[in-house]
Protein backbone atom coordinates (compact mmCIF):
# COMPACT_ATOMS: atom_id res chain seq x y z
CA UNK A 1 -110.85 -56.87 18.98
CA UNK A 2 -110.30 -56.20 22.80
CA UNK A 3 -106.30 -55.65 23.77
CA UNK A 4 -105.83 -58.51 25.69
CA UNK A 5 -106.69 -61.27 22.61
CA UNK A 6 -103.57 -61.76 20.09
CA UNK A 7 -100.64 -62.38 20.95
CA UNK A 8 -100.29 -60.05 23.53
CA UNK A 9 -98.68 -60.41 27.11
CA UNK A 10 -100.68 -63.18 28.89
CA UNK A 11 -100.39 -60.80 32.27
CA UNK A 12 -102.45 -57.95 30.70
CA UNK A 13 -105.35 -61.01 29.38
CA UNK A 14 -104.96 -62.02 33.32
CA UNK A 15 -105.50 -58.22 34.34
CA UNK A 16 -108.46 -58.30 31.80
CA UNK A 17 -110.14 -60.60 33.82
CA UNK A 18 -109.58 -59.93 36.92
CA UNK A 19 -110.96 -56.10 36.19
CA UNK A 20 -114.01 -56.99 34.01
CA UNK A 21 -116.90 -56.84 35.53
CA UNK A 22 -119.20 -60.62 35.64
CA UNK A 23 -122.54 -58.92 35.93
CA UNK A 24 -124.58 -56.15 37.27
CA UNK A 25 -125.97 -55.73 40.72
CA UNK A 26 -130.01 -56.06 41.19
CA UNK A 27 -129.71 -52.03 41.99
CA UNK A 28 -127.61 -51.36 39.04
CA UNK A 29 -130.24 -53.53 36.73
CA UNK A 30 -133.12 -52.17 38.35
CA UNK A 31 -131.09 -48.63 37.35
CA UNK A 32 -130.78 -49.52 33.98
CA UNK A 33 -134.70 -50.72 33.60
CA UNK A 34 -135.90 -47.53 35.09
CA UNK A 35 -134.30 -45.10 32.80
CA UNK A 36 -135.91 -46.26 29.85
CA UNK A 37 -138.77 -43.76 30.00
CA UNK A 38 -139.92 -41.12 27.76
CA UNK A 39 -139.11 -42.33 24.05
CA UNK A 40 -141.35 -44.86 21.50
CA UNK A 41 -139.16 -47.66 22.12
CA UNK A 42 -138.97 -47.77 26.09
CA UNK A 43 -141.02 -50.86 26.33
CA UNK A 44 -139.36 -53.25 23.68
CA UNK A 45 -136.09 -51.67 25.65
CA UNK A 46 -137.33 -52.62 29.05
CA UNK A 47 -138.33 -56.40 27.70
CA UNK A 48 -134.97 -56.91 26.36
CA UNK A 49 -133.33 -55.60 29.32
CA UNK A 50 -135.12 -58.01 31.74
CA UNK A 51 -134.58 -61.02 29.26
CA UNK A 52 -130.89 -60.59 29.74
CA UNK A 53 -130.66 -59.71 33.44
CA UNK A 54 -133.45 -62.53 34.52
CA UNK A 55 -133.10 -65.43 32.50
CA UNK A 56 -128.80 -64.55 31.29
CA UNK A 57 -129.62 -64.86 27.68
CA UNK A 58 -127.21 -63.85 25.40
CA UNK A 59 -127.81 -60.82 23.17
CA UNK A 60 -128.09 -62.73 20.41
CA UNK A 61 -131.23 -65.20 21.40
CA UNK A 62 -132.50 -62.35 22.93
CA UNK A 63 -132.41 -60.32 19.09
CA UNK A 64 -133.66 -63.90 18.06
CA UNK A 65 -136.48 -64.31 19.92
CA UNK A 66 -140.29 -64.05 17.89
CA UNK A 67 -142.85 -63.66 19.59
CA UNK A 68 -144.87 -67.06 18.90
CA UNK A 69 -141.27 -68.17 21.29
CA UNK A 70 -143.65 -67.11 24.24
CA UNK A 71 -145.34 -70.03 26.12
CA UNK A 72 -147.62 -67.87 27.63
CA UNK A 73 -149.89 -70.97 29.16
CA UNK A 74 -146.75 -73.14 30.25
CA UNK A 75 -144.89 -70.69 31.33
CA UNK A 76 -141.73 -70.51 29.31
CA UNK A 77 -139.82 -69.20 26.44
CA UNK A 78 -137.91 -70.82 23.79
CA UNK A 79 -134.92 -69.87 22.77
CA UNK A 80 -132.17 -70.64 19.80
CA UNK A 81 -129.11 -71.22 21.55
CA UNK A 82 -125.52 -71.96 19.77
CA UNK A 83 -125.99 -73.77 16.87
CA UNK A 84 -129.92 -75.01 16.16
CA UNK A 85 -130.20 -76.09 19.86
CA UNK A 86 -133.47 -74.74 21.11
CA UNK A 87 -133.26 -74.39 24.91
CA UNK A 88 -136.78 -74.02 26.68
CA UNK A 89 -136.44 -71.29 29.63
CA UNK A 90 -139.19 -71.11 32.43
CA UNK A 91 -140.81 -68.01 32.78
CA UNK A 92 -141.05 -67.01 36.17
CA UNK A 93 -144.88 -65.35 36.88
CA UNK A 94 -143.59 -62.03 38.04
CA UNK A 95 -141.37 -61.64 34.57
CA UNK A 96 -144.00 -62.52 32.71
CA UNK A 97 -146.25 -60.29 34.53
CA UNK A 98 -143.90 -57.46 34.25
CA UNK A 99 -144.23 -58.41 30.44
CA UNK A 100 -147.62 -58.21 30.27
CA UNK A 101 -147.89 -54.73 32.18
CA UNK A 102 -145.49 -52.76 29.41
């Protein structure tokens, strides 16, 4: 459990936010993607990466996903969300492309 839940001073939960960063910068992502070269699992790496940076799924529906998910003639992906909710995502061409090429 992080130090700021509890019952801890609500300044330092305050400080928590204010300090933790939201997301990553395009470079930063783009940093990430890149270094996963040179071991078997660089391309299921790579894919998971880009589902959470592109489309801001959580790591959960990303560890979820099958790969009959894939609307590969519609263009989208299906994903379980909180609770049984299935939320349909549109796949951009240049993601799925960038699928495609690893």
């Amino acid at each position: 459990m992080p130090f700021w839940h509890g019952r801890c001073d609500p300044r330092l939960r305050l400080l928590a936010t204010l300090i933790s960063p939201r997301f990553l910068a395009a470079d930063d992502v783009q940093r990430v993607i890149d270094s996963c070269t040179g071991y078997i699992f660089e391309r299921r790496d790579r894919a998971v990466i880009l589902l959470l940076a592109r489309l801001a799924l959580r790591a959960s529906e990303v560890a979820q996903l099958k790969f009959s998910d894939i609307d590969w003639r519609e263009g989208g992906i299906s994903v379980c969300g909180k609770g049984v909710a299935r939320n349909r995502f549109p796949c951009r061409k240049r993601l799925a492309t960038r699928f495609c090429a690893m």
